[in-house]
Protein backbone atom coordinates (compact mmCIF):
# COMPACT_ATOMS: atom_id res chain seq x y z
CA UNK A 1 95.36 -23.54 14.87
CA UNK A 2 97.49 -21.76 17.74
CA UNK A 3 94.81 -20.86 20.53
CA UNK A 4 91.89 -23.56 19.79
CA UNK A 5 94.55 -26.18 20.88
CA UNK A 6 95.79 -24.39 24.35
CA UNK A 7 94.94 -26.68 27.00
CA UNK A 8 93.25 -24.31 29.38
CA UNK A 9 92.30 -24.90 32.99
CA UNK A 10 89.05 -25.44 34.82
CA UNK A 11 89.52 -21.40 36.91
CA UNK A 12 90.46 -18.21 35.93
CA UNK A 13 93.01 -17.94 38.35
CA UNK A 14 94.79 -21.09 36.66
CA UNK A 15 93.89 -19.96 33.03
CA UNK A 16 95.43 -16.00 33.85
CA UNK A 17 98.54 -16.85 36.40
CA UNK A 18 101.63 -15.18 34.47
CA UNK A 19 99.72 -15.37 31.08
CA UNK A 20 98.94 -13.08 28.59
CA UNK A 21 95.35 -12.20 27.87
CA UNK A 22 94.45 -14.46 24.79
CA UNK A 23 91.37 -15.06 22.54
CA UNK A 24 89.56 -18.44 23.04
CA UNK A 25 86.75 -19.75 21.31
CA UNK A 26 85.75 -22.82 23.21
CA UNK A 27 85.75 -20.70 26.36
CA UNK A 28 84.03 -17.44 24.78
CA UNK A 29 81.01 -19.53 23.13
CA UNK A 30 80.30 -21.64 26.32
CA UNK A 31 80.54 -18.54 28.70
CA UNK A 32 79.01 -15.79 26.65
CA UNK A 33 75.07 -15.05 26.97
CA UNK A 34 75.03 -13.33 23.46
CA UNK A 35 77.47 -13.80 20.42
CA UNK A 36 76.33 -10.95 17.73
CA UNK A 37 78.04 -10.51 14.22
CA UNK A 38 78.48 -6.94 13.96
CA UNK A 39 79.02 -3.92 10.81
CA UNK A 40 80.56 -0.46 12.00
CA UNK A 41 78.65 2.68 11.82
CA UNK A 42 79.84 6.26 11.37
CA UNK A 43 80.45 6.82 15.21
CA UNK A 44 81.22 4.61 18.30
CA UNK A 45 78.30 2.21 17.89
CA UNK A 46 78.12 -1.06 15.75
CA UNK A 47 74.85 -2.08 14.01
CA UNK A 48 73.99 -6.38 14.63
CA UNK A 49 73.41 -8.14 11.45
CA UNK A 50 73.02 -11.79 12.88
CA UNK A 51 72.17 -12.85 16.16
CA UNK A 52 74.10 -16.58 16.85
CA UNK A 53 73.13 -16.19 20.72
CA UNK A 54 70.84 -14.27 22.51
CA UNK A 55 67.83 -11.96 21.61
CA UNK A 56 69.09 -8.71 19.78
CA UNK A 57 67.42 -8.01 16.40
CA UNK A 58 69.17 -7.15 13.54
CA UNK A 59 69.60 -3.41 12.77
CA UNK A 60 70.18 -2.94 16.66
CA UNK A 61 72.42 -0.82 17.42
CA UNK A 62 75.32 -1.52 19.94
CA UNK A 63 77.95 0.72 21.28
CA UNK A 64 81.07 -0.92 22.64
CA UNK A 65 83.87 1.77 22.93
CA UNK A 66 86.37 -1.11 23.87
CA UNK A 67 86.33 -2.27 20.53
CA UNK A 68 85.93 1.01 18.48
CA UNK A 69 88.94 2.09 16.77
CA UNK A 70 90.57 4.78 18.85
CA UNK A 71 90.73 8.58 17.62
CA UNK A 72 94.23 9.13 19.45
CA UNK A 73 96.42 5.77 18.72
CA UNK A 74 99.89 7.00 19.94
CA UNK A 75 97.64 8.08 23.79
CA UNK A 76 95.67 4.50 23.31
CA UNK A 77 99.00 2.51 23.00
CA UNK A 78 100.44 4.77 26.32
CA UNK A 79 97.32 3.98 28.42
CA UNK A 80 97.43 0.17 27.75
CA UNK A 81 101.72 -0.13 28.40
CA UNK A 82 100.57 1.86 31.30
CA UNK A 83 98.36 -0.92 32.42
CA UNK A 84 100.63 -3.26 31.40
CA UNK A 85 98.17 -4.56 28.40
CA UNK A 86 98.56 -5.34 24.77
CA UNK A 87 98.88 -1.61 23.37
CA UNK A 88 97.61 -2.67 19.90
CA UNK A 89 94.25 -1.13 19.32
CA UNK A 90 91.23 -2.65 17.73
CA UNK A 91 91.69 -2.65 13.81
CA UNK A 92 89.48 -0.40 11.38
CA UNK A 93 87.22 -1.97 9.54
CA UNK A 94 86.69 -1.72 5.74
CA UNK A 95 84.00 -2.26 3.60
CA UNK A 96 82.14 -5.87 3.87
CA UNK A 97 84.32 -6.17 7.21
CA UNK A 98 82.20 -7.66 10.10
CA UNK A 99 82.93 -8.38 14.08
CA UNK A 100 82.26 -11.42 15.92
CA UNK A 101 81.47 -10.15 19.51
CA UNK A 102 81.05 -12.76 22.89
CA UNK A 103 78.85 -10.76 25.24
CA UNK A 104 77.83 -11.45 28.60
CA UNK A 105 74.97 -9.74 29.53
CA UNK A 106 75.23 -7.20 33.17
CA UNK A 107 74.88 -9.17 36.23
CA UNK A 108 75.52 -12.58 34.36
CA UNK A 109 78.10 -15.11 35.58
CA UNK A 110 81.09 -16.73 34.31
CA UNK A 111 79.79 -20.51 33.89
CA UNK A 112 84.00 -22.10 33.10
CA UNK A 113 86.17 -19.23 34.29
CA UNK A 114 85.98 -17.90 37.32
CA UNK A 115 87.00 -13.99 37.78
CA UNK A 116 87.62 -12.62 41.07
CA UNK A 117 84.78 -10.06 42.09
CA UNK A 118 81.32 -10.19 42.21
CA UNK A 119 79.42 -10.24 38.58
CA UNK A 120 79.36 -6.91 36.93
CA UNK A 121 76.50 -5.08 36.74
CA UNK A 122 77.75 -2.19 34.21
CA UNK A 123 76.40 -2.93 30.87
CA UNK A 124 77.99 -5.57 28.33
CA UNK A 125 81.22 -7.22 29.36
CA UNK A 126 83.66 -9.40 27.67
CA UNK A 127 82.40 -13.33 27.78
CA UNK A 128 86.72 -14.21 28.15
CA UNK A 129 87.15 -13.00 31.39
CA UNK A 130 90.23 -11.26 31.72
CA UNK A 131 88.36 -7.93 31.25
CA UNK A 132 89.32 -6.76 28.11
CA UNK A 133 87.12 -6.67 25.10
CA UNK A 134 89.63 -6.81 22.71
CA UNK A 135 90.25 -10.83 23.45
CA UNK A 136 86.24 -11.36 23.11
CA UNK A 137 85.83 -10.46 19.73
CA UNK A 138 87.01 -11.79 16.23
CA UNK A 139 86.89 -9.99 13.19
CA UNK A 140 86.25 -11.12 9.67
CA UNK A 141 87.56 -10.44 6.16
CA UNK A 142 86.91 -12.52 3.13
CA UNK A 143 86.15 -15.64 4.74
CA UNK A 144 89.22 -15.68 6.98
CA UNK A 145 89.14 -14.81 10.87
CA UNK A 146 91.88 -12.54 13.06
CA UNK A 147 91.89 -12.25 17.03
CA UNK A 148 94.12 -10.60 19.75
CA UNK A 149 96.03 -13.41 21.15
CA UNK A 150 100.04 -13.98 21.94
CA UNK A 151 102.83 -15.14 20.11
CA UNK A 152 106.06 -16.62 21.15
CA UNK A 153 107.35 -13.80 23.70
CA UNK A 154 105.95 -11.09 21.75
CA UNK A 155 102.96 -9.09 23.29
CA UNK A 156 99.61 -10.41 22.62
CA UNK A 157 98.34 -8.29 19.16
CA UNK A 158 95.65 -9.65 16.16
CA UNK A 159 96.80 -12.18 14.37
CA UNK A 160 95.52 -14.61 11.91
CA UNK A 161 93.25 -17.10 13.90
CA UNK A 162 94.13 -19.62 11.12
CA UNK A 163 90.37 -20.49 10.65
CA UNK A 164 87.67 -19.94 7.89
CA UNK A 165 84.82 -18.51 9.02
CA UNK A 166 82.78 -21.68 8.03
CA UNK A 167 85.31 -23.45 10.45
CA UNK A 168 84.79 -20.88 13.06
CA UNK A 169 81.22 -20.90 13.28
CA UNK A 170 81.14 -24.54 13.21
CA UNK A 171 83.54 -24.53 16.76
CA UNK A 172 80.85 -22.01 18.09
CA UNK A 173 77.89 -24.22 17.13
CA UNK A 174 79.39 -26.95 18.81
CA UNK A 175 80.20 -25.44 22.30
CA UNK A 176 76.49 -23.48 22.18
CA UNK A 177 75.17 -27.15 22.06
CA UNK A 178 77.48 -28.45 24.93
CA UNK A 179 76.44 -25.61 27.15
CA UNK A 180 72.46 -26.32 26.16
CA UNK A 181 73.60 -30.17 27.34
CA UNK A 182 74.99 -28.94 30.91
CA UNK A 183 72.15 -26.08 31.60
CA UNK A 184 69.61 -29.37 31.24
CA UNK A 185 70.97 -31.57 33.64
CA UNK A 186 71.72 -28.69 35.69
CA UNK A 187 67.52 -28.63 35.99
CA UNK A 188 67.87 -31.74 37.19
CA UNK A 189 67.57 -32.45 41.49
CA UNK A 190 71.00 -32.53 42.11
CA UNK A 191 71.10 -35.80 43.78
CA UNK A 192 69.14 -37.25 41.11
CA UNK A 193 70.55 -40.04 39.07
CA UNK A 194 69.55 -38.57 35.72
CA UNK A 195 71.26 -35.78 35.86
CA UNK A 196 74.93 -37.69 37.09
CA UNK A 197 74.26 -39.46 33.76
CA UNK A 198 74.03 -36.41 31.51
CA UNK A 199 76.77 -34.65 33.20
CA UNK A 200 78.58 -37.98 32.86
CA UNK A 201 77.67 -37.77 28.85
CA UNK A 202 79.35 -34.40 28.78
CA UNK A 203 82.63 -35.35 30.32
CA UNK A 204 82.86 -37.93 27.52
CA UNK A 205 82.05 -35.53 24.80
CA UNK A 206 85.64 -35.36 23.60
CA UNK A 207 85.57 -31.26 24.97
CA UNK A 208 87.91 -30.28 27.37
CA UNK A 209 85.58 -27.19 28.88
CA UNK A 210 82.77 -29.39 28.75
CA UNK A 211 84.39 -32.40 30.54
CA UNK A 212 85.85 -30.11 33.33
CA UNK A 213 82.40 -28.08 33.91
CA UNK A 214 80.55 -31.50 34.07
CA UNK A 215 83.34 -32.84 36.73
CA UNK A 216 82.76 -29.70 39.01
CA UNK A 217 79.35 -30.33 39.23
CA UNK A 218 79.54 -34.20 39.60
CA UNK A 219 82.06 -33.43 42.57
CA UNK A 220 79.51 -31.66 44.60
CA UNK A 221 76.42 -33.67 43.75
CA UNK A 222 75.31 -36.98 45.60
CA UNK A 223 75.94 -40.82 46.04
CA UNK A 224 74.28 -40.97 41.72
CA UNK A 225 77.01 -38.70 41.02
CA UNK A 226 80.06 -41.19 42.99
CA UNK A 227 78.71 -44.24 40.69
CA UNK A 228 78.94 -42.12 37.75
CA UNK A 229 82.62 -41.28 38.58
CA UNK A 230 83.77 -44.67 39.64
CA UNK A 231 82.57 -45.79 36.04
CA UNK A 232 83.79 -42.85 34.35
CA UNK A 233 87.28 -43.85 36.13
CA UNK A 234 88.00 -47.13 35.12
CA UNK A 235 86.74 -46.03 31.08
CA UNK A 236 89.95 -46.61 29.30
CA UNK A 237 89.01 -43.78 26.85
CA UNK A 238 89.19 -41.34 29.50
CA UNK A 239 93.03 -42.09 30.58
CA UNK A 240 93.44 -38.20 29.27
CA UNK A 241 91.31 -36.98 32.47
CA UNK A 242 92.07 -39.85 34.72
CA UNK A 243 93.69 -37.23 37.46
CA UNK A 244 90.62 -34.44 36.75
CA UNK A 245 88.28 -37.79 37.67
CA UNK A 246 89.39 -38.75 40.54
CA UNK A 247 90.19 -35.43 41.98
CA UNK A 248 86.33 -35.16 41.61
CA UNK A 249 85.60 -38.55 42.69
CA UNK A 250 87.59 -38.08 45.86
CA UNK A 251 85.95 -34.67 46.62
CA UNK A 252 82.01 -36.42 45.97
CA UNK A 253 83.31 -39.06 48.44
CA UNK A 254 84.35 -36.80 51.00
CA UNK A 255 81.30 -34.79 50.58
CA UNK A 256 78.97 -37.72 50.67
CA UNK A 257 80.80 -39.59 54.06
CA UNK A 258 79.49 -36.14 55.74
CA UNK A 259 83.46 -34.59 55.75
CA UNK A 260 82.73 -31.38 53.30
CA UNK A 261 86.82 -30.47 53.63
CA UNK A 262 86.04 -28.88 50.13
């Protein structure tokens, strides 16, 4: 699996310096407030058939012009070299085809990535971040999924994800129920000792998006959440984030000695 294994960063900034625009599904599933399975319709709009995340009802209609096959291709692919973007268009779909779309919802935040900008407010928006719809969606054929994402030196373009959809909805399933995890001990008080615990629980989940969304959070929390990093520091099973713990555990201490230099 090409993208699932990219070891991504804990900003957007970080994640989009001097790379091309890719398709991830750890970071679309943990950021997006609705994931719908979609069918094409005669026009622009897509009709939902399953609702993994969120509240839309099947037969619901949705119209995202992003990812709607474009009448003109030849004045599509000119617009995106224009802007410097992949200039491969969304694929048609054919019969028993279906879409795998990571929404967020307008006015909702970025939870993992960070886009510069203030939330938009202008109907659905791509759950990835870098703006494009294209590299928030996957689309499925016979069991097998294909997404926009880069490879080699090549332009990013849809490509074989190189995972059933069994596989794929099992990855999705998996980072809905680490972001459930954070959201709850985010309800915690913030000083509180339970919630340093259950953040601490996340960073040893074995995810890399959980791990670093838990460590942002125990960084700015109180004298529970220091404890819960010294331990979490001297874990031998957590040499792989040693640096991402104690850049948090020096940022809680500096915060908690009354020095916020953060």
């Amino acid at each position: 699996m090409i993208i699932a294994t990219l070891v991504v960063l804990g900003s957007f900034d970080g994640l989009a310096g001097g790379q091309e625009p890719f398709f991830h599904v750890g970071i679309c599933s943990w950021d997006a407030t609705d994931i719908l399975v979609l069918t094409p319709t005669l026009g622009k709009a897509f009709r939902v058939v399953e609702t993994i995340k969120g509240d839309m009802e099947p037969g619901e209609l949705l119209v995202l012009d992003e990812l709607a096959p474009p009448d003109d291709v030849a004045l599509f692919r000119e617009l995106r070299e224009r802007s410097q973007s992949s200039p491969e268009p969304p694929p048609l779909m054919e019969e028993g085809d279906r879409m795998m779309v990571f929404l967020l919802r307008a006015g909702a935040q970025h939870e993992f990535l960070s886009p510069q900008g203030s939330p938009s407010t202008d109907g659905w928006q791509p759950a990835n971040g870098f703006g494009d719809m294209r590299f928030s969606a996957v689309w499925l054929r016979n069991g097998e999924s294909f997404a926009f994402f880069q490879i080699g030196v090549e332009e990013a373009g849809l490509h074989d994800f190189s995972l059933t959809e069994q596989e794929l909805r099992h990855q999705i399933d998996v980072g809905i129920q680490l972001r459930v995890s954070l959201d709850r001990a985010l309800e915690l008080p913030a000083d509180s000792v339970a919630r340093a615990v259950q953040l601490a629980e996340l960073v040893r989940a074995g995810d890399f998006i959980a791990s670093s969304s838990a460590l942002k959070y125990l960084s700015t929390s109180g004298s529970a959440a220091g404890v819960v990093l010294r331990e979490l520091s001297s874990d031998p099973k957590l040499l792989n984030l040693h640096s991402e713990i104690e850049a948090a555990l020096a940022k809680n201490d500096y915060r908690n000695s009354g020095l916020l230099l953060f």
